[in-house]
Protein backbone atom coordinates (compact mmCIF):
# COMPACT_ATOMS: atom_id res chain seq x y z
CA UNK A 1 -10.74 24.15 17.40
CA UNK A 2 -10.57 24.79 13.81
CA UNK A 3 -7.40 27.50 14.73
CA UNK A 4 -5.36 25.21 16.78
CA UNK A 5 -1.73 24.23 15.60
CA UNK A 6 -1.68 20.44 14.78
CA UNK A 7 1.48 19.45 14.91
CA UNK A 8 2.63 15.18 14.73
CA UNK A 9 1.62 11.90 13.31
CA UNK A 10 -1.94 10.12 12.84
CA UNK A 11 -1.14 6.20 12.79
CA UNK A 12 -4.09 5.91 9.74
CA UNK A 13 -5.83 2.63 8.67
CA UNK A 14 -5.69 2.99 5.03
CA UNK A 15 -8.77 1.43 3.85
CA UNK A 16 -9.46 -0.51 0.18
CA UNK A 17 -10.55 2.06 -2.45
CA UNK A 18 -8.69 4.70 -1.07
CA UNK A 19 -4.90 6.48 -2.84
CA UNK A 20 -2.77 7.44 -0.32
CA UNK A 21 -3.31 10.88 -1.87
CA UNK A 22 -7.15 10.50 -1.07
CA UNK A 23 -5.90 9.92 2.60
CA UNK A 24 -4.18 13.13 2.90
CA UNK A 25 -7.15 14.98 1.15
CA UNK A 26 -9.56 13.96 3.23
CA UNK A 27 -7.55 14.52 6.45
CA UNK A 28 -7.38 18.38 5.27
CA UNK A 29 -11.04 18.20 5.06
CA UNK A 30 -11.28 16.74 8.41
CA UNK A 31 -8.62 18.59 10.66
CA UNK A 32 -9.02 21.73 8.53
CA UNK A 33 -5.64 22.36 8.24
CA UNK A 34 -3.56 22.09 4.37
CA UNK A 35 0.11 20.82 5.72
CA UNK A 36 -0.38 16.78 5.43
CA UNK A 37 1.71 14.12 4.10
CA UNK A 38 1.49 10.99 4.12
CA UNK A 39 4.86 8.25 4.12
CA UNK A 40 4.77 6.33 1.41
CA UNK A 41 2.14 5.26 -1.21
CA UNK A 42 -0.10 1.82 -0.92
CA UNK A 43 -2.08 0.94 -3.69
CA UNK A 44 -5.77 2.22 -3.70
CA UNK A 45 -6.78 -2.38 -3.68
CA UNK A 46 -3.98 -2.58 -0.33
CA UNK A 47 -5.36 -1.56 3.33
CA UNK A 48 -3.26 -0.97 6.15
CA UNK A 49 -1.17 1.17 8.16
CA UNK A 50 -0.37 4.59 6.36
CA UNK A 51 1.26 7.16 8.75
CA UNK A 52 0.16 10.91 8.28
CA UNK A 53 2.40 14.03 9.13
CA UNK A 54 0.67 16.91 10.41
CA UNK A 55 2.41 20.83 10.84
CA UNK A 56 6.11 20.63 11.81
CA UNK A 57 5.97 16.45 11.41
CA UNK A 58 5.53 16.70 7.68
CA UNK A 59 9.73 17.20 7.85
CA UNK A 60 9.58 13.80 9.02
CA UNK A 61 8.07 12.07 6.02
CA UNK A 62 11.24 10.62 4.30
CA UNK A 63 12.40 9.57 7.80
CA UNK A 64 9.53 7.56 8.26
CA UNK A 65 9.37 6.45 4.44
CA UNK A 66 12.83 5.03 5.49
CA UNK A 67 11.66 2.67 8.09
CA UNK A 68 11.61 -1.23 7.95
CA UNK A 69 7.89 -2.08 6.87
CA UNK A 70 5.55 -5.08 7.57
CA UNK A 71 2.93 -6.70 5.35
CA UNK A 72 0.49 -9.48 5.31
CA UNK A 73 -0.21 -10.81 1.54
CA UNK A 74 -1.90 -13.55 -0.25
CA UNK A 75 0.21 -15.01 -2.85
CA UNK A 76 -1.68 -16.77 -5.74
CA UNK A 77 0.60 -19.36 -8.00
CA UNK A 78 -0.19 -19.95 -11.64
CA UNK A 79 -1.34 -16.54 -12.78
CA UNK A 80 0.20 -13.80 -14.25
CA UNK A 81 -1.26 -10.08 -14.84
CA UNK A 82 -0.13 -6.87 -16.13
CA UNK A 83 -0.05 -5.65 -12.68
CA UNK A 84 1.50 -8.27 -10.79
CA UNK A 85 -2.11 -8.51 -8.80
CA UNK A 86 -5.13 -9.95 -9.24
CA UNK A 87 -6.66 -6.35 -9.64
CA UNK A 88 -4.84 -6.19 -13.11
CA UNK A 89 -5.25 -8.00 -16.47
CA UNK A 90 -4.22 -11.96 -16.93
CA UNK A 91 -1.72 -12.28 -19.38
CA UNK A 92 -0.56 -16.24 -18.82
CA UNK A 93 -2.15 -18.97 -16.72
CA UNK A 94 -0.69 -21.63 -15.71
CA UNK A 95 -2.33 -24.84 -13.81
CA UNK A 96 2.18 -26.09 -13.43
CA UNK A 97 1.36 -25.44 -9.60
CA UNK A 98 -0.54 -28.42 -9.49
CA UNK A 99 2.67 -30.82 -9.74
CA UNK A 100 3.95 -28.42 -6.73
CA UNK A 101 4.95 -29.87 -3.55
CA UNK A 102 4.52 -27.39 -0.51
CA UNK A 103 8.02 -28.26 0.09
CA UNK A 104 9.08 -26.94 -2.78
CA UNK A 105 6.82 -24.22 -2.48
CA UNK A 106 8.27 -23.22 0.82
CA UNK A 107 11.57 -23.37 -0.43
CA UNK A 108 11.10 -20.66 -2.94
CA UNK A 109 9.20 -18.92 -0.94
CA UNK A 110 12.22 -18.87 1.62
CA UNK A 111 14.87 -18.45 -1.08
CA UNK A 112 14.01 -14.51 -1.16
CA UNK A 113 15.20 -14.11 2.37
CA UNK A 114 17.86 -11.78 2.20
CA UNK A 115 19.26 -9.09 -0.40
CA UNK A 116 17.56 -9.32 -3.24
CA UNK A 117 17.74 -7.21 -6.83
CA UNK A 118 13.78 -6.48 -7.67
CA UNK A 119 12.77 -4.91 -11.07
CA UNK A 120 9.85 -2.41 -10.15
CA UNK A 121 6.60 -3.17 -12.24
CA UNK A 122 5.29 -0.71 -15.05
CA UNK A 123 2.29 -0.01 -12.71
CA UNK A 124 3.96 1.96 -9.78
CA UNK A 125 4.14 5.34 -8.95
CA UNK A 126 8.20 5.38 -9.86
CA UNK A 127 8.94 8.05 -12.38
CA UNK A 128 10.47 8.04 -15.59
CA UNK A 129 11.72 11.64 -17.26
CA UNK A 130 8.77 13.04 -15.28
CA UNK A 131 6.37 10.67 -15.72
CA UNK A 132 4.79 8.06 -13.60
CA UNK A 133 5.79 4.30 -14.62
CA UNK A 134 1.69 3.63 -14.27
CA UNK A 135 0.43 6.79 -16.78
CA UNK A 136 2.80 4.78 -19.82
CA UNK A 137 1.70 1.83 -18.81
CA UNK A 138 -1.67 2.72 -19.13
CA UNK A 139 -0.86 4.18 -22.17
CA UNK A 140 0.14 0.79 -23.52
CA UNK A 141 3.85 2.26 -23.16
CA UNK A 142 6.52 -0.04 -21.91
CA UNK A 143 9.98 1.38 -20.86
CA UNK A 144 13.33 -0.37 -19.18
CA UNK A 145 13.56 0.26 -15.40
CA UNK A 146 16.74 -0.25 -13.63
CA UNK A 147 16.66 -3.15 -10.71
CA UNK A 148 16.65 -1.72 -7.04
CA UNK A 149 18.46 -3.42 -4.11
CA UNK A 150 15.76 -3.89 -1.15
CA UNK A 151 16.18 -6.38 1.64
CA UNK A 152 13.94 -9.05 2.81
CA UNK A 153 14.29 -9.73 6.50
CA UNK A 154 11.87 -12.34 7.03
CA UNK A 155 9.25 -14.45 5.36
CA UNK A 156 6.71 -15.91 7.32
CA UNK A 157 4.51 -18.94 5.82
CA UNK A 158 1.18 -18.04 7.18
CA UNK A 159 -0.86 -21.03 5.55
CA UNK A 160 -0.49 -22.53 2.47
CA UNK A 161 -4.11 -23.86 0.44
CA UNK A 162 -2.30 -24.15 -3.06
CA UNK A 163 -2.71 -22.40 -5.48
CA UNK A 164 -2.86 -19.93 -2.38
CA UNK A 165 -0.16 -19.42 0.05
CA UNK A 166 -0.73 -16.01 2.65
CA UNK A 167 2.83 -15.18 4.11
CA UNK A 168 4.18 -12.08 6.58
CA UNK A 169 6.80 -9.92 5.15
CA UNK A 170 9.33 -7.68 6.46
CA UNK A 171 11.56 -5.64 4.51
CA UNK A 172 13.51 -2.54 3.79
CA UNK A 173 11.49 0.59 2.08
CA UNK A 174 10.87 0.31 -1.97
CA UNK A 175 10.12 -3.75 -1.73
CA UNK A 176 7.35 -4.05 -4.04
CA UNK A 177 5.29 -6.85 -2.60
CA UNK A 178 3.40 -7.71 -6.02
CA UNK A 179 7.05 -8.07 -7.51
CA UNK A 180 8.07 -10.54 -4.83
CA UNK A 181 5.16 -12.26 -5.36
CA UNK A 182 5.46 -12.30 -9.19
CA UNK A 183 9.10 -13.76 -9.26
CA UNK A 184 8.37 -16.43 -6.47
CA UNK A 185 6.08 -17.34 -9.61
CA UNK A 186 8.58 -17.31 -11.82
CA UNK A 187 10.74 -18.75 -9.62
CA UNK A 188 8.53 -21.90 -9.64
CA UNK A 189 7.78 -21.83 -13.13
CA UNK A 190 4.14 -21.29 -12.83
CA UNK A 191 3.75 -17.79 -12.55
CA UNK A 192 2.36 -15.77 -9.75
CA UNK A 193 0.83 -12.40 -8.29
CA UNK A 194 -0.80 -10.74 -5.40
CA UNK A 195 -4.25 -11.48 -4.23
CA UNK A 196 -4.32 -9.32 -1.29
CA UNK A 197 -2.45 -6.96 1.09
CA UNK A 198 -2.54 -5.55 4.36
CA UNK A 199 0.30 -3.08 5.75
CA UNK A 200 0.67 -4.38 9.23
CA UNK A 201 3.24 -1.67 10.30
CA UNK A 202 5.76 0.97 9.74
CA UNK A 203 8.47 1.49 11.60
CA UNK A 204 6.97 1.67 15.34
CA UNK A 205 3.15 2.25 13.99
CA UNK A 206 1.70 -0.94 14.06
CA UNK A 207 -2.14 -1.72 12.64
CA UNK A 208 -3.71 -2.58 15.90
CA UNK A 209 -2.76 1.42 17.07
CA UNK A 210 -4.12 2.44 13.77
CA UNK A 211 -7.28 4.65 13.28
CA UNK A 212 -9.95 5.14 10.27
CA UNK A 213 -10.92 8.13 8.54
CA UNK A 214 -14.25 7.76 10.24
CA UNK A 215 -12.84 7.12 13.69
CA UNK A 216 -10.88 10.29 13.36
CA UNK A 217 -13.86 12.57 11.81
CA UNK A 218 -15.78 11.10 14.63
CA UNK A 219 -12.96 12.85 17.22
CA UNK A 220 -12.74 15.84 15.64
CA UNK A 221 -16.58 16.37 15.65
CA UNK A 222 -16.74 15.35 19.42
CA UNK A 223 -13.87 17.87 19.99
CA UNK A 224 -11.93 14.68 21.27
CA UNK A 225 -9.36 14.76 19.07
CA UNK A 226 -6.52 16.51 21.27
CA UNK A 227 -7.73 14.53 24.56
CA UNK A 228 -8.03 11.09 22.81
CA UNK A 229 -4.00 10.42 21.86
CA UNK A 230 -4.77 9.47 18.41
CA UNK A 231 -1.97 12.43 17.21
CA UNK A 232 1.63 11.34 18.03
CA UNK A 233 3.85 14.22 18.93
CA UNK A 234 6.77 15.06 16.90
CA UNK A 235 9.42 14.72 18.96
CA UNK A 236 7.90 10.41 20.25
CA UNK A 237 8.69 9.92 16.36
CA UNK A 238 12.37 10.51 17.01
CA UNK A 239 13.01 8.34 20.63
CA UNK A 240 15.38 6.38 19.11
CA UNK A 241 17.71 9.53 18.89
CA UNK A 242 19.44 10.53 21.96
CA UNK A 243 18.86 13.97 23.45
CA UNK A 244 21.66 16.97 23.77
CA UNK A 245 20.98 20.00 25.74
CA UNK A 246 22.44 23.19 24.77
CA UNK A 247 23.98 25.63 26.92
CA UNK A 248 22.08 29.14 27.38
CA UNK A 249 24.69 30.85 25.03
CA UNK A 250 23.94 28.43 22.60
CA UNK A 251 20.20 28.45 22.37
CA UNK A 252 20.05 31.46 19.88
CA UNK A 253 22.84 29.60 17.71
CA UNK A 254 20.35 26.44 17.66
CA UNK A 255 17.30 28.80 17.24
CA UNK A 256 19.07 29.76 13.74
CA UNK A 257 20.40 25.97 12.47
CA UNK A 258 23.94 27.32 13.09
CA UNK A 259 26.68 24.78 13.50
CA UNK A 260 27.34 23.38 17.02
CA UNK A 261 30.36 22.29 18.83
CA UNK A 262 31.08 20.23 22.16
CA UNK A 263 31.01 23.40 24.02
CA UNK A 264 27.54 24.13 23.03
CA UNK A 265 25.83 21.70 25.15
CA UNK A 266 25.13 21.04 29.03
CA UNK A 267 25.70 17.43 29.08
CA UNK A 268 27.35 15.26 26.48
CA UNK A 269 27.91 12.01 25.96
CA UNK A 270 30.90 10.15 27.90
CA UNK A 271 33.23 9.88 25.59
CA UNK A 272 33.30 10.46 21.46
CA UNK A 273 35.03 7.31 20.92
CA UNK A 274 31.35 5.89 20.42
CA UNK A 275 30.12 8.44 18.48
CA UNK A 276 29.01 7.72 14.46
CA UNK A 277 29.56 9.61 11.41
CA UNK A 278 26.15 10.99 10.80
CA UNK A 279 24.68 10.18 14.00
CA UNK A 280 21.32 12.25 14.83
CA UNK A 281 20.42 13.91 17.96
CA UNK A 282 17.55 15.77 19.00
CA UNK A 283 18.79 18.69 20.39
CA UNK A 284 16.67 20.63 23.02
CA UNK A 285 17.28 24.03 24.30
CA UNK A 286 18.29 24.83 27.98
CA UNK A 287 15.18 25.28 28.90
CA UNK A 288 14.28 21.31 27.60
CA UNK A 289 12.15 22.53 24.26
CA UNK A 290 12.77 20.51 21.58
CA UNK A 291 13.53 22.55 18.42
CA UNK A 292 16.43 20.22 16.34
CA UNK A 293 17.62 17.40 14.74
CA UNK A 294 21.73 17.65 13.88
CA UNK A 295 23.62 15.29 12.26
CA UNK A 296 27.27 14.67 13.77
CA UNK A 297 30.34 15.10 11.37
CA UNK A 298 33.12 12.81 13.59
CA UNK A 299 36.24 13.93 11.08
CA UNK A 300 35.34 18.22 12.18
CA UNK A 301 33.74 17.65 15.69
CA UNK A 302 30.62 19.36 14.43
CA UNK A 303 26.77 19.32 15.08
CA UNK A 304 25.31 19.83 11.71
CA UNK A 305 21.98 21.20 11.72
CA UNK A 306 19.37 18.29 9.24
CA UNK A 307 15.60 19.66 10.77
CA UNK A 308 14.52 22.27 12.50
CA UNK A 309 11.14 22.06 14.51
């Protein structure tokens, strides 16, 4: 078992304690097999869903890093640390929160809906001229980072026991929850950070599909792992692109990520006048193997080869 190809994605339950980093290490360990990556850190105190690319998937990471993400957090008002959670050092309290309303406490809360410019702490994983933001912070070293756009689709108000309030977030990739929770304290005036978080999804791989290191070891022992649907194939990762078949003649040109036209597939789309800029396709050969993703160029006509599988 130790020989076969593993190729797709393990939907993995990142538990507290663990670096994403650990995650991957482990899985080697486990599956036997060195070509893992993972899709995005969470912080060794957050637990949740951390999607793992095996074999030909790990082309896929930066796709799925891309992908709208879902978290459960515990906000706690009047508090401040060097980390923006309560994992981190207190630098300010302040018992302001008292005199809060949970009106008012909504309202803020509410008021990050939307685009929003966030400053990334000094304890991330962000580099600076090589560097990780976290190793000069630890250092005692400060530096400027630049604000980032993200997006904040929704803010769910969970319950509310102030100083406390536990909300569900969705938002675009590089939204630093412990920020958002740190300027909702500002935003107050009291101060704020993050007490807790869970990572209830990415993209389409949602926590209650998610699996443990130990479930997984457990598989792999029992030589269950193939049989038991825990690894995602490749190709389910990229449903939401729409499939084009190449013509016989074209199958070596795909085979070697040469550009395609029109003529080099079986069945195209109706009409171009819906196509994107940009637009990705899988593209399968004529026998129905999936080898490609392209990327359409509308101004040239052209299939653009972006992965190969």
């Amino acid at each position: 078992m130790a020989e076969q190809m593993i190729n797709g994605i393990i939907n993995v339950y990142k538990e507290p304690g663990f670096t994403s980093h650990d995650v991957v290490a482990k899985l080697r360990g486990i599956l036997k097999t060195k070509k893992i990556g993972h899709t995005g850190t969470l912080d060794p105190d957050a637990e949740g869903v951390l999607p793992v690319c095996i074999g030909n998937a790990t082309k896929l990471c930066d796709l799925l890093t891309d992908k709208t993400k879902e978290y459960r957090a515990k906000l706690l008002l009047g508090t401040v640390t060097d980390t923006q959670d309560t994992g981190g050092t207190i630098i300010s309290e302040n018992g302001s929160w008292k005199e809060l309303s949970k009106e008012e406490i909504r309202q803020a809360v509410l008021g990050f809906i939307g685009a929003y410019s966030q400053i990334p702490p000094m304890y991330s994983a962000l580099k600076v001229n090589g560097k990780k933001l976290y190793e000069l912070a630890r250092e005692g070293i400060e530096v400027e980072r630049k604000p980032r756009n993200v997006e904040i689709y929704n803010i769910e108000i969970v319950s509310m026991e102030i100083p406390y309030a536990e909300l569900i977030i969705r938002c675009s990739k590089g939204t630093y929850i412990r920020t958002l929770c740190h300027d909702i304290g500002n935003k107050l005036g009291c101060g704020g950070c993050m007490a807790s978080l869970v990572r209830n999804a990415v993209g389409k791989f949602h926590i209650s599909d998610s699996h443990t290191l130990s479930e997984i070891e457990t598989l792999w022992k029992e030589g269950r792992f193939f049989e038991s649907g825990i690894l995602l194939e490749t190709e389910k990762a990229l449903e939401d692109y729409a499939v084009l078949k190449t013509m016989p003649h074209a199958d070596k040109l795909v085979r070697n990520g040469n550009v395609l036209t029109w003529e080099s597939f079986s069945v195209v789309p109706d009409t171009e006048a819906g196509m994107e800029d940009g637009q990705w396709f899988r593209i399968h050969d004529s026998s129905g193997r999936f080898l490609a993703v392209y990327e359409y160029q509308k101004q040239k006509r052209l299939f653009k080869s972006n992965k190969m599988f």
